[in-house]
Protein backbone atom coordinates (compact mmCIF):
# COMPACT_ATOMS: atom_id res chain seq x y z
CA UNK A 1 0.00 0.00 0.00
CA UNK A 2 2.30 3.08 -1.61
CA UNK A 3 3.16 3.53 1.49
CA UNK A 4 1.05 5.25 4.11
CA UNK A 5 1.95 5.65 7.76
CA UNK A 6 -1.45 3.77 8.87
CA UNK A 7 -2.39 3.79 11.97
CA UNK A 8 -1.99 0.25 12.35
CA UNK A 9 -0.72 -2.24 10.13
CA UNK A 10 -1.74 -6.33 10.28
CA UNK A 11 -1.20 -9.00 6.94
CA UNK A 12 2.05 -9.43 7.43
CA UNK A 13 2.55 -13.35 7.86
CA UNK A 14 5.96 -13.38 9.54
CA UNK A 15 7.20 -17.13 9.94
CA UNK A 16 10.19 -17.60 11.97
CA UNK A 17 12.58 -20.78 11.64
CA UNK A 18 10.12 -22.96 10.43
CA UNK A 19 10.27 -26.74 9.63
CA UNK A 20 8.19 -29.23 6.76
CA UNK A 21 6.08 -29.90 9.33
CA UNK A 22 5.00 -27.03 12.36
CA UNK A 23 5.27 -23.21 12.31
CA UNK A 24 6.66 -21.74 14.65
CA UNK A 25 5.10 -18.30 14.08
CA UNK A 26 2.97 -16.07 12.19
CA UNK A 27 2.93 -12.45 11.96
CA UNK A 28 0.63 -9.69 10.52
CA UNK A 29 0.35 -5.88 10.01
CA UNK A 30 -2.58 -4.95 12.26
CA UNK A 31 -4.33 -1.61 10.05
CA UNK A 32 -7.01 0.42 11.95
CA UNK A 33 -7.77 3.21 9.63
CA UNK A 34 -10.92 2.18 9.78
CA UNK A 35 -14.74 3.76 10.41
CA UNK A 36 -15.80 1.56 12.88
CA UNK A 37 -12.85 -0.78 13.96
CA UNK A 38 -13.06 -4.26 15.44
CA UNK A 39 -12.46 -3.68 18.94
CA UNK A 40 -9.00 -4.34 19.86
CA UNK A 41 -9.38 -7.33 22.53
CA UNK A 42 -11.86 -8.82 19.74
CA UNK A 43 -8.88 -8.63 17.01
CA UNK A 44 -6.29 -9.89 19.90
CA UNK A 45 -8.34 -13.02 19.94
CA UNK A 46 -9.03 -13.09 16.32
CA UNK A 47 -5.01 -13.24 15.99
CA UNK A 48 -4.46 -16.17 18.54
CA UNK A 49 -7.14 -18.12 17.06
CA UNK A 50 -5.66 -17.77 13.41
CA UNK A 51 -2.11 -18.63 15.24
CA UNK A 52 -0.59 -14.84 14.72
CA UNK A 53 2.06 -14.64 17.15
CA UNK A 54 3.53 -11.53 15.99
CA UNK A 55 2.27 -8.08 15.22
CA UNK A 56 3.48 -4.95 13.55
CA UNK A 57 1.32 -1.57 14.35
CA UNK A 58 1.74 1.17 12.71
CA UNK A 59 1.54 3.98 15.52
CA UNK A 60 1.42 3.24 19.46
CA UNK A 61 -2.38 2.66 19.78
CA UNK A 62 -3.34 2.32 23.19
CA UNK A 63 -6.15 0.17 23.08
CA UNK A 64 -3.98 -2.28 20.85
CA UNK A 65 -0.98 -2.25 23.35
CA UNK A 66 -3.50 -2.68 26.17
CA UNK A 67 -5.12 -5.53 24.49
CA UNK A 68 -2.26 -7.47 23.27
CA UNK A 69 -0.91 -7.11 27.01
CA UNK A 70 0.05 -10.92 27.87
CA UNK A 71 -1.10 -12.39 25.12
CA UNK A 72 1.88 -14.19 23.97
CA UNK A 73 1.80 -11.86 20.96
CA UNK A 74 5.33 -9.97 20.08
CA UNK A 75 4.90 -6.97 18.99
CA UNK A 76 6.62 -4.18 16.65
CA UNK A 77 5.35 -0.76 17.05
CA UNK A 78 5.99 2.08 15.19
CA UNK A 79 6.79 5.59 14.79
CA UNK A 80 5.00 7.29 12.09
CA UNK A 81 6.61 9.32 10.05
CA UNK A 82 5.57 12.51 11.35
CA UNK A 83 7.28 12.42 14.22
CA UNK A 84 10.16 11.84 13.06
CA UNK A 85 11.68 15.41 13.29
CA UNK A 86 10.83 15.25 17.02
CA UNK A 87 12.87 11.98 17.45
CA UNK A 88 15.28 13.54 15.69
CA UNK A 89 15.60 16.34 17.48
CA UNK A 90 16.81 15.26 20.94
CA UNK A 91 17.15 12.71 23.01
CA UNK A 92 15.17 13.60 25.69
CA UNK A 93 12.45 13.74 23.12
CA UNK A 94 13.21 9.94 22.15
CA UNK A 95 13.12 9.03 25.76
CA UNK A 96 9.53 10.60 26.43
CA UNK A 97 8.09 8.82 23.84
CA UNK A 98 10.04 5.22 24.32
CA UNK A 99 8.96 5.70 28.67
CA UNK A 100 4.86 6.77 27.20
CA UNK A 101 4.47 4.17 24.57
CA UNK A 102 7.01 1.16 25.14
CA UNK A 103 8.14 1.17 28.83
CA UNK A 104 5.15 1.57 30.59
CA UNK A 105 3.15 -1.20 28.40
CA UNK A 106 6.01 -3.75 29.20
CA UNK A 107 5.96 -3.21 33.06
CA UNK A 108 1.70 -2.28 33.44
CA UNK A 109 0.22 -4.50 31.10
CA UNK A 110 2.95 -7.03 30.11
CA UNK A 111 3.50 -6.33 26.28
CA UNK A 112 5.61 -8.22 24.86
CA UNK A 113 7.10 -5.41 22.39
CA UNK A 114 9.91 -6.37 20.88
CA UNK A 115 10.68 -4.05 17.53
CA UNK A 116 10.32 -0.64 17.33
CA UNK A 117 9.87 1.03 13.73
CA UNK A 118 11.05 4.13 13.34
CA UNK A 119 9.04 6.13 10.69
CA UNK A 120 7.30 3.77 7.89
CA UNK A 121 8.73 4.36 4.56
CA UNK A 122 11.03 7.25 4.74
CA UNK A 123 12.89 7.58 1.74
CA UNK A 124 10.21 6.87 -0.95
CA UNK A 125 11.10 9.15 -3.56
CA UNK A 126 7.57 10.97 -3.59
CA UNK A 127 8.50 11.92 -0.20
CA UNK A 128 11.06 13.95 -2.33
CA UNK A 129 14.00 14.34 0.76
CA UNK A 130 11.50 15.06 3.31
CA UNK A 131 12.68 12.70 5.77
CA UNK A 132 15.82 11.95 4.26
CA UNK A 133 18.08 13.99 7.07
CA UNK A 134 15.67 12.93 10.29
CA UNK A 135 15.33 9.04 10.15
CA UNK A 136 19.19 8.45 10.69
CA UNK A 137 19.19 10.70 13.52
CA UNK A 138 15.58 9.06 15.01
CA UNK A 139 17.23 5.84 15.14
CA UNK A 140 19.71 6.82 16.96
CA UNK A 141 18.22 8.49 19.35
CA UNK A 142 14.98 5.88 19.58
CA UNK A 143 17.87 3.57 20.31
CA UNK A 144 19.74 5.01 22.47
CA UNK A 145 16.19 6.13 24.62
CA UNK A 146 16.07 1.94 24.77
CA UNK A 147 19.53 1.24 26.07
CA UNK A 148 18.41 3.94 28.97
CA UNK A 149 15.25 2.75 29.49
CA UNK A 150 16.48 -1.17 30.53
CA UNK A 151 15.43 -2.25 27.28
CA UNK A 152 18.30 -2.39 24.96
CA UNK A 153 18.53 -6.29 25.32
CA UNK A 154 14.99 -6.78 24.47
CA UNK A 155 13.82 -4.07 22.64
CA UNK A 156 15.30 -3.58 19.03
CA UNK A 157 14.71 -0.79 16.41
CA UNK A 158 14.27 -0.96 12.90
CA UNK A 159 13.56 1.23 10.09
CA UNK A 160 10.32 -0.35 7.33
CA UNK A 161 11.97 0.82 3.91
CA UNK A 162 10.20 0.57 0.64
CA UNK A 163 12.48 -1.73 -1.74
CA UNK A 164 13.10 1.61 -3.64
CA UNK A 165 15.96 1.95 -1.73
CA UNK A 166 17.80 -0.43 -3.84
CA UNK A 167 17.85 -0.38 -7.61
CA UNK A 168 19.25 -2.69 -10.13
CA UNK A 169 20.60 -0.76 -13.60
CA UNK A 170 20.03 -4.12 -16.20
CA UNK A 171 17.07 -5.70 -14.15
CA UNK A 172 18.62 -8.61 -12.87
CA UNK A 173 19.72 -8.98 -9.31
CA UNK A 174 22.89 -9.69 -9.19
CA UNK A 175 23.82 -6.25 -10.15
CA UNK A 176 21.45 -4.64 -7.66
CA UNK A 177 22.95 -2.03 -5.25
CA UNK A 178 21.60 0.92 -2.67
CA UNK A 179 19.60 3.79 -4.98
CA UNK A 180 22.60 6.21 -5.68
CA UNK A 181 20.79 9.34 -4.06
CA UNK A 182 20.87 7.49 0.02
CA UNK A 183 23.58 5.38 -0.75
CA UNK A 184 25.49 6.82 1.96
CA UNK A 185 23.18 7.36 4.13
CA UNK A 186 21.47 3.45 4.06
CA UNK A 187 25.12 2.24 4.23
CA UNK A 188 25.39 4.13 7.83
CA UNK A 189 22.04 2.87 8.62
CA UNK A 190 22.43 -0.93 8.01
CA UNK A 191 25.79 -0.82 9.95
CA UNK A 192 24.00 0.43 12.84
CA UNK A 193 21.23 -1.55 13.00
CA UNK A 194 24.06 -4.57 12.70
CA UNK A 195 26.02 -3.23 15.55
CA UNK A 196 23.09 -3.06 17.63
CA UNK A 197 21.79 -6.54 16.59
CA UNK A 198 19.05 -5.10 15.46
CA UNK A 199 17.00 -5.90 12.22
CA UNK A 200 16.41 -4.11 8.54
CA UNK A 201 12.79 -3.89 7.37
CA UNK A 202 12.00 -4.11 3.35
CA UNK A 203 8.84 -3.93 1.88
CA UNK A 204 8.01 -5.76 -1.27
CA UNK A 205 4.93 -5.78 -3.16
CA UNK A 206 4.29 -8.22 -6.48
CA UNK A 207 0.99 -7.01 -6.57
CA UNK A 208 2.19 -3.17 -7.38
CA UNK A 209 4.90 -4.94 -10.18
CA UNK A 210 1.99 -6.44 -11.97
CA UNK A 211 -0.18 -3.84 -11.28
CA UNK A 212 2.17 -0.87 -13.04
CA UNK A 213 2.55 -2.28 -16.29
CA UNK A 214 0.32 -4.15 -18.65
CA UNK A 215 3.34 -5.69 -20.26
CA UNK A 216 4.32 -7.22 -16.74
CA UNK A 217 4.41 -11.15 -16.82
CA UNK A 218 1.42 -12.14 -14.82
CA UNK A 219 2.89 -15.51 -13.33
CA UNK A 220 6.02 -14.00 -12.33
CA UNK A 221 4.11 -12.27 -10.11
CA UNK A 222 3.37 -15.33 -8.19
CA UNK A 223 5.04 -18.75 -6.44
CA UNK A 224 5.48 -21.77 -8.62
CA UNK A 225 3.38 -24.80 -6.83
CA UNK A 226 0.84 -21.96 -5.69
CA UNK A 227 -1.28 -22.58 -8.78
CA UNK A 228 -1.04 -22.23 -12.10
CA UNK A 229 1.70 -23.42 -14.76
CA UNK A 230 4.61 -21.05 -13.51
CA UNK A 231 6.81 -18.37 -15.01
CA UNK A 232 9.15 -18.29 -18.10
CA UNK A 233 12.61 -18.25 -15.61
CA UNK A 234 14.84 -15.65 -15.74
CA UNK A 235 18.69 -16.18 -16.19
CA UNK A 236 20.87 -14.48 -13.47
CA UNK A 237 24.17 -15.99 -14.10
CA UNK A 238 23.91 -19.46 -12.99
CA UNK A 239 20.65 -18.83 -11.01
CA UNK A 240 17.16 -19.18 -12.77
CA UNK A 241 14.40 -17.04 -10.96
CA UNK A 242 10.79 -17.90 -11.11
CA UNK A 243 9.20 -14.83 -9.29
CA UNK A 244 9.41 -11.48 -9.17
CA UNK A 245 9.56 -11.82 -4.59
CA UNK A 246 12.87 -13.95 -5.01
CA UNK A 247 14.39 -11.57 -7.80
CA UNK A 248 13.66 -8.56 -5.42
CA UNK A 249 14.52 -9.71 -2.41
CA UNK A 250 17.76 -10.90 -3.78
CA UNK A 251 18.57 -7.82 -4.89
CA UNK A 252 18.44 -6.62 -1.63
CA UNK A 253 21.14 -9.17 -1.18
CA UNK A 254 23.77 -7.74 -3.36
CA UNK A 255 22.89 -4.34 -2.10
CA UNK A 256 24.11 -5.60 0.95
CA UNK A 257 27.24 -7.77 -0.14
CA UNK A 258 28.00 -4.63 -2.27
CA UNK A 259 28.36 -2.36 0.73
CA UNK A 260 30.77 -4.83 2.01
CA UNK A 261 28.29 -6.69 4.43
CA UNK A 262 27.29 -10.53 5.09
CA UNK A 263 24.14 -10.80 3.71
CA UNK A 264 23.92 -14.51 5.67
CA UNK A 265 24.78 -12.42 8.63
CA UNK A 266 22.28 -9.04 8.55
CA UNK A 267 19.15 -10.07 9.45
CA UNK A 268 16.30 -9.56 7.42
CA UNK A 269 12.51 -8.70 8.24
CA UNK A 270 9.74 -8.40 5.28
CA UNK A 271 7.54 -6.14 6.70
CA UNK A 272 5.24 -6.00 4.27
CA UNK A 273 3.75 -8.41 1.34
CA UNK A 274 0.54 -9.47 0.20
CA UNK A 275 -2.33 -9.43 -1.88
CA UNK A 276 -5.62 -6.93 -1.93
CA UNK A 277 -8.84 -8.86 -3.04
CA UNK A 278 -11.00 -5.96 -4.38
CA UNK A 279 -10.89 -2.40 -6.30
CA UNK A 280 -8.84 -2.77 -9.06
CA UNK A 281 -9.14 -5.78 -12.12
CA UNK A 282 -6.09 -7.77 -10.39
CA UNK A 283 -7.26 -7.78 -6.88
CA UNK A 284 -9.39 -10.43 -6.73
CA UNK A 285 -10.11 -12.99 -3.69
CA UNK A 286 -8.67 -15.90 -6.22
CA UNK A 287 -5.50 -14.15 -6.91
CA UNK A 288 -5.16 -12.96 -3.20
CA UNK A 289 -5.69 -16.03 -2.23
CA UNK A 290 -2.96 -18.06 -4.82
CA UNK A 291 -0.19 -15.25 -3.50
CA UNK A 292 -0.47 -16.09 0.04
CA UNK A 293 -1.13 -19.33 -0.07
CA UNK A 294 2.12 -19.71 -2.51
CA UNK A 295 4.29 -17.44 0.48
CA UNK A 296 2.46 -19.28 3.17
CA UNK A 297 3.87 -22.73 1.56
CA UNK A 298 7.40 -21.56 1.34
CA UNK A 299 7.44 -19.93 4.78
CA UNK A 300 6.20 -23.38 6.21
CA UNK A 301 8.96 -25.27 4.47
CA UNK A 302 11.55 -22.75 5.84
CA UNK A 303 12.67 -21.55 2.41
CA UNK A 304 14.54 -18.94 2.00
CA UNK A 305 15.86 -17.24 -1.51
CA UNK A 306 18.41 -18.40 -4.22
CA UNK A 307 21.15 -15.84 -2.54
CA UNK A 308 19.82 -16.26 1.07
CA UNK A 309 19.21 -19.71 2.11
CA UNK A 310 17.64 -18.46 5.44
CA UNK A 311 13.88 -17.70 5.40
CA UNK A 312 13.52 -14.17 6.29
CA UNK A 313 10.79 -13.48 8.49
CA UNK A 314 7.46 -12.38 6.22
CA UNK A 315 5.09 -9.93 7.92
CA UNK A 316 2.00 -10.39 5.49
CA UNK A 317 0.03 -7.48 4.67
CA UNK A 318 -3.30 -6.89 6.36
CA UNK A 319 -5.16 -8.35 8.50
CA UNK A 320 -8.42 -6.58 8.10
CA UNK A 321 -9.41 -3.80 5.50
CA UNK A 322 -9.55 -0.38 6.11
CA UNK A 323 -11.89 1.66 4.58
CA UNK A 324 -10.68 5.38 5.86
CA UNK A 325 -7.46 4.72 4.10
CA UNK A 326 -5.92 6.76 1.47
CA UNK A 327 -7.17 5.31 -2.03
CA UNK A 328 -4.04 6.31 -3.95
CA UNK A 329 -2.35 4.76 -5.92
CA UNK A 330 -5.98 2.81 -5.96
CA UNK A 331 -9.20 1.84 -4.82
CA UNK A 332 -7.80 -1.64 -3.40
CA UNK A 333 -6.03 0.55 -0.78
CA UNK A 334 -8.80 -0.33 1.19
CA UNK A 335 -8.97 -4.34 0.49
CA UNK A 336 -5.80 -5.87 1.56
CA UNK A 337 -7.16 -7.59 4.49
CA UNK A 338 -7.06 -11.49 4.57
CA UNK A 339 -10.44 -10.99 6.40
CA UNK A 340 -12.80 -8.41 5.96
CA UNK A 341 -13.88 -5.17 8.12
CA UNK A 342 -15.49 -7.26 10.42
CA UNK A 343 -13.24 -10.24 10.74
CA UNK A 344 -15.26 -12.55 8.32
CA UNK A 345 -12.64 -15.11 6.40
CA UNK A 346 -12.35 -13.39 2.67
CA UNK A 347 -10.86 -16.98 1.35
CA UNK A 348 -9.94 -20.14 2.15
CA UNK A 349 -5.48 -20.33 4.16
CA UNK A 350 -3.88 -23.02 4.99
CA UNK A 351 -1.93 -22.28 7.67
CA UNK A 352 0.44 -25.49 8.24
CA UNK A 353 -0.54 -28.50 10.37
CA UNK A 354 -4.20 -28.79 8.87
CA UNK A 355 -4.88 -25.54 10.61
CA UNK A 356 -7.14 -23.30 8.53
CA UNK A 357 -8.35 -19.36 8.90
CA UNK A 358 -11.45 -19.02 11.24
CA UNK A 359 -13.10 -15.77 11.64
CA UNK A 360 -13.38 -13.25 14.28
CA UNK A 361 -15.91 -13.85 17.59
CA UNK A 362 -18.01 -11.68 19.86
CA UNK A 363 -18.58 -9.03 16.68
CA UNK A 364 -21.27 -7.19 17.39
CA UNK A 365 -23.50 -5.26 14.20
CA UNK A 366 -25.85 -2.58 13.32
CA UNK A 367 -29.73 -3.48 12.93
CA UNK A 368 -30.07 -5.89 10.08
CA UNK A 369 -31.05 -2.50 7.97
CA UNK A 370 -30.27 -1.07 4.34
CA UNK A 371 -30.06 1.84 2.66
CA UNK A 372 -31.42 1.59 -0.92
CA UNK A 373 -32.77 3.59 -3.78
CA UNK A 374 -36.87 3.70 -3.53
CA UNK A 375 -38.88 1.33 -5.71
CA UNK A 376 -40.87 4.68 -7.00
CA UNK A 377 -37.72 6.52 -7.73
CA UNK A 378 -36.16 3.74 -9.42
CA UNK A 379 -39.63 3.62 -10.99
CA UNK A 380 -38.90 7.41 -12.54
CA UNK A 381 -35.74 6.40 -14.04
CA UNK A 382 -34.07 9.82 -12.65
CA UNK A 383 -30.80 8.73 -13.26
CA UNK A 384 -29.49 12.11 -12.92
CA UNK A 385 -30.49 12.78 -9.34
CA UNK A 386 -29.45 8.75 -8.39
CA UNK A 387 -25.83 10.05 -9.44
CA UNK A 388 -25.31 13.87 -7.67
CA UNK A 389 -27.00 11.88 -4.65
CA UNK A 390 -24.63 8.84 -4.88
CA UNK A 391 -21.26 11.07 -5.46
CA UNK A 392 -22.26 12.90 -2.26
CA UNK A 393 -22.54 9.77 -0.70
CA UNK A 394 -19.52 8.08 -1.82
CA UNK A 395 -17.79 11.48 -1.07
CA UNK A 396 -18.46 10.46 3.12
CA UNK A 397 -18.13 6.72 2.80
CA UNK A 398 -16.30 3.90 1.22
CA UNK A 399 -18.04 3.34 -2.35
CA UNK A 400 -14.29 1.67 -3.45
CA UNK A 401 -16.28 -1.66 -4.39
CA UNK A 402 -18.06 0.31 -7.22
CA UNK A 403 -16.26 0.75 -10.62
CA UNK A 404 -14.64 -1.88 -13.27
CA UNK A 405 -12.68 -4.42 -12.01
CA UNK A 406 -14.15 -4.21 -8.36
CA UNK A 407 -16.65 -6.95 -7.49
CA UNK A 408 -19.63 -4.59 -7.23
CA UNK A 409 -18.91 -3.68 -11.16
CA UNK A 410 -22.02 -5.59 -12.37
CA UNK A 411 -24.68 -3.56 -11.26
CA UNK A 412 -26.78 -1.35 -12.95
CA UNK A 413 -27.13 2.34 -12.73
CA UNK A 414 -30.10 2.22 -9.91
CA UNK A 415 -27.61 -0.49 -7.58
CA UNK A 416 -24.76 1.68 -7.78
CA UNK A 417 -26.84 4.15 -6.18
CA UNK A 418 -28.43 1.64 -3.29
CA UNK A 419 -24.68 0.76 -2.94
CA UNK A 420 -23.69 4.19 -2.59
CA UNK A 421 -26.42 5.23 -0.26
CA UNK A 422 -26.27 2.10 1.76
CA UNK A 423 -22.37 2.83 2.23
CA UNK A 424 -23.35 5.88 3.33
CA UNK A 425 -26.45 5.02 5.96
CA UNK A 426 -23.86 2.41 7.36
CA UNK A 427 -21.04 5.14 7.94
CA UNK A 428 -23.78 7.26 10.21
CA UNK A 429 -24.75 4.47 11.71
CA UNK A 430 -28.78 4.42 10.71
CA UNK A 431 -29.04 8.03 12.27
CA UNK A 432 -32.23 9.99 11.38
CA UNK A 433 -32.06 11.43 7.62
CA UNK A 434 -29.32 9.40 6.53
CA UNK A 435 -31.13 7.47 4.34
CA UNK A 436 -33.09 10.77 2.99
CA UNK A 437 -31.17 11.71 -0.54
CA UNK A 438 -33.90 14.55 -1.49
CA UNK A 439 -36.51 11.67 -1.31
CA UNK A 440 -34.46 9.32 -3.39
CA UNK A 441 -33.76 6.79 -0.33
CA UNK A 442 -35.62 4.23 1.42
CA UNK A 443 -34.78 1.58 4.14
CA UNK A 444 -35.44 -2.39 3.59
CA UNK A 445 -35.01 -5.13 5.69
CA UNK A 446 -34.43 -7.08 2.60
CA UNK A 447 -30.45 -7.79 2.04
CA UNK A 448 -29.63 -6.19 -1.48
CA UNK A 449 -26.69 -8.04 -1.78
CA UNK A 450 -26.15 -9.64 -4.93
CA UNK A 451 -23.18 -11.65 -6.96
CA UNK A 452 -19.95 -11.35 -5.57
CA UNK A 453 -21.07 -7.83 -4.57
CA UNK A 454 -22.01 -7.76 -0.56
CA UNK A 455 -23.98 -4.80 1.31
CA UNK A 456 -22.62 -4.45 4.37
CA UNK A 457 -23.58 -3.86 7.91
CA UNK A 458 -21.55 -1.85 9.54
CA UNK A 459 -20.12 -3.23 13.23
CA UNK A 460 -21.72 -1.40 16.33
CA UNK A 461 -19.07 0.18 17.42
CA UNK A 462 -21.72 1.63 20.62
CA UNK A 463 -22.20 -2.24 21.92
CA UNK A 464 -18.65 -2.25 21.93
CA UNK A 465 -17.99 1.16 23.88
CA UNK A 466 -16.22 -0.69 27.40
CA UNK A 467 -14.16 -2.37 24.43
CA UNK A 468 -13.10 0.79 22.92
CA UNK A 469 -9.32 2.37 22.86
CA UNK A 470 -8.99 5.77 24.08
CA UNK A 471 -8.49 8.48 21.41
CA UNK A 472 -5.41 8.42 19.70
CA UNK A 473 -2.33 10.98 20.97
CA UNK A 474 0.40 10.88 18.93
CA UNK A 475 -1.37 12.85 16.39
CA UNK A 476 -2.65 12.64 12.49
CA UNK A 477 -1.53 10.00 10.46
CA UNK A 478 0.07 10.56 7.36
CA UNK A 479 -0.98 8.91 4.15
CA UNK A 480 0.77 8.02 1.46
CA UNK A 481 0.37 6.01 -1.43
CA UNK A 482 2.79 2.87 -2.76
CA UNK A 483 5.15 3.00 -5.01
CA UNK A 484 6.49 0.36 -7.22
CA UNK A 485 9.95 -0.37 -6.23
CA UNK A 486 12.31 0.38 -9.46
CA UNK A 487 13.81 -2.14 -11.25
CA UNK A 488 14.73 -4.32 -8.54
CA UNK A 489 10.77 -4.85 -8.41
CA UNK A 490 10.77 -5.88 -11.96
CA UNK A 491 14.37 -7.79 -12.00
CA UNK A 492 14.19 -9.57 -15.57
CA UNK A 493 11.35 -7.44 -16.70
CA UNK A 494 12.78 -7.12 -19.90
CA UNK A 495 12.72 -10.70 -20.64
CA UNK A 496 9.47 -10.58 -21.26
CA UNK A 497 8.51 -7.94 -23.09
């Protein structure tokens, strides 16, 4: 998801030292950006059920660090990118924050935190330099708050870099290296995260590679033995690589072995990876669900990449959708959740050991209640008022399902409208008037649902009040849309084409 500093972040599938026949662990961005969220002991349980054992968040949420307190959950938690500057700053400032949102969790509520991410991101070009002279500085003063604070040992930082950061000039990745412009500065970074034993965090997306270019080949966006007949290899030298993950990842590898570092030696977290099931033509439950089924397999078997032998750990992106994020780069934004708003399975995992995805418990909902155009003025065929009435609505709510590609994309004029004004009614929460549209709406009992395209109910978030986190205090998110990550994303591109 270009990148955004989300408030939390959960399908991240991170599998540590696993054998052929048990995980050991699973791991997931945790993403709240949403209207009415699952409450956060409800998703805590959702995760141990579903065997998640480790967690990235995005921000320090208090409700999720009070939740996941002795739950047997680890737990990265991160600085957005906005505060950077302040961590940057001083380190009294660094110290504040690590005693307010990582100290006092450990020793009150028994959170077991063990990462903490400073910024989310920083160096994406868009950002053009913005954060380019703070992060360095951040870390070392988030790290240094640690080593004060008792928790150098246990606590470790880490910065979540989009794999923009390294670039390969003919595609392939054996000639991939650090992006020229940060060179320097990423150099100075990895050596101090090695000398404090501390992890590096890439993101890699083969959804975005596929997604940017028509021309992209379509299986190497996947696993071979995921499904499907496999990709036309591509020739490194004496390695053949079968998907686009591998080729990235490994150009991360001679990035590092470039820059005069053990690659074998640097440990490596993917914080981010997976596959959004709705809102754009390739985001589709069946493809979602061939991607992470394919990295689920090879995490399970312990296999690691051509170059790197050793499975890195995979944080799988989300666990739930979102639908307050950021749409850009696209409408699936909002749809990268394994499970859906309200916890429901979207598709069939496999999790290892005959263990399967079950969906959330104890969700409470919204009277079983739509929105939809009237029968009399879908009788007068005033299309024109159905569509200034539905862009108002979609304006305040989540209409992303709507539009070619998406799986509401089959229905007719007068749907899109009951879509759009149901999306709406939902958001307020069945308040008086918000199912009014100059006349247009009217409320059924009757589930409109149709085809692959689902009305929803919105959760209750009032049943749920006691369950509720305290409002946030570490200020606005920032958003910020995904970028593809230059030609180490598309290593052997040209192949193809």
């Amino acid at each position: 998801m270009g990148r955004h500093d989300t408030y939390f972040f959960c399908l991240s599938i991170l599998l540590l030292h696993n054998t052929l026949t048990n995980v050991d662990a699973l791991a997931c961005n945790w993403g709240t950006q949403a209207s009415h969220p699952i409450p956060p002991n409800i998703v805590v349980k959702l995760l141990r059920d579903n065997g998640f054992n480790k967690v990235k968040l995005f921000e320090a949420d208090p409700g999720a660090l009070r939740a996941l307190g002795k739950s047997g959950i680890q737990v990265m938690v991160g600085i957005p990118n906005n505060l950077l500057a302040t961590m940057a700053s001083t380190v009294t400032a660094a110290e504040l924050w690590v005693q307010q949102n990582v100290s006092q969790y450990i020793s009150k509520y028994g959170t077991d935190i063990r990462h903490v991410a400073v910024g989310n991101e920083p160096f994406l070009k868009t950002y053009k330099d913005r954060f380019v002279h703070s992060t360095y500085p951040a870390v070392q003063n988030v790290q240094a708050a640690l080593v004060k604070a008792g928790l150098g040992r246990q606590v470790k930082v880490t910065v979540p870099l989009n794999a923009d950061v390294y670039e390969s000039g003919d595609g392939l990745p054996s000639s991939g290296d650090f992006r020229s412009d940060i060179k320097t500065l990423m150099v100075s970074i990895v050596r101090f995260l090695a000398d404090s034993i501390s992890p590096i965090t890439f993101n890699i997306y083969p959804f975005l590679s596929l997604n940017a270019d028509p021309n992209f080949p379509r299986e190497y966006a996947f696993f071979p033995g995921g499904g499907g007949g496999g990709a036309k290899p591509v020739v490194d030298g004496s390695i053949s690589y079968t998907n686009v993950f591998d080729a990235n990842f490994d150009t991360l590898v001679s990035a590092l072995e470039k820059n005069g570092f053990d690659a074998n030696k640097v440990e490596i977290i993917v914080g981010e990876v997976g596959w959004p099931t709705d809102g754009d033509v390739n985001a589709t439950p069946a493809m979602a669900q061939r991607f992470n089924q394919g990295l689920l397999n090879r995490i399970v078997k312990g296999q690691g990449t051509p170059r790197r032998k050793t499975a890195p750990e995979v944080y799988i992106f989300s666990l739930v959708d979102e639908d307050v994020k950021s749409v850009d780069p696209g409408k699936f934004e909002r749809h990268w959740g394994i499970f859906s708003y309200d916890g429901a399975v979207k598709y069939p995992l496999s999790l290892g050991n005959g263990r399967q995805l079950v969906p959330a418990k104890g969700v409470r909902y919204q009277a079983r209640e739509w929105c939809v155009l009237s029968p009399q003025a879908a009788a007068g065929n005033n299309g024109g008022a159905w569509t200034s009435s539905a862009d108002y609505a979609c304006q305040l709510a989540d209409c992303t399902s709507l539009g070619p590609g998406s799986s509401c994309a089959a229905l007719d004029p007068a749907a899109n409208a009951s879509y759009a004004f149901n999306m709406y009614f939902q958001k307020m929460d069945h308040r008086r008037g918000s199912c009014v549209f100059d006349n247009l709406g009217f409320v059924t009992k009757v589930d409109p649902s149709r085809g692959s395209c689902r009305f929803p109910i919105e959760i209750d978030t009032s049943r749920h009040e006691t369950l509720r986190p305290p409002p946030r205090s570490s200020g606005a998110m920032e958003m910020k849309w995904r970028t593809v990550a230059a030609a180490a994303m598309v290593a052997g591109w040209a192949v193809f084409n």
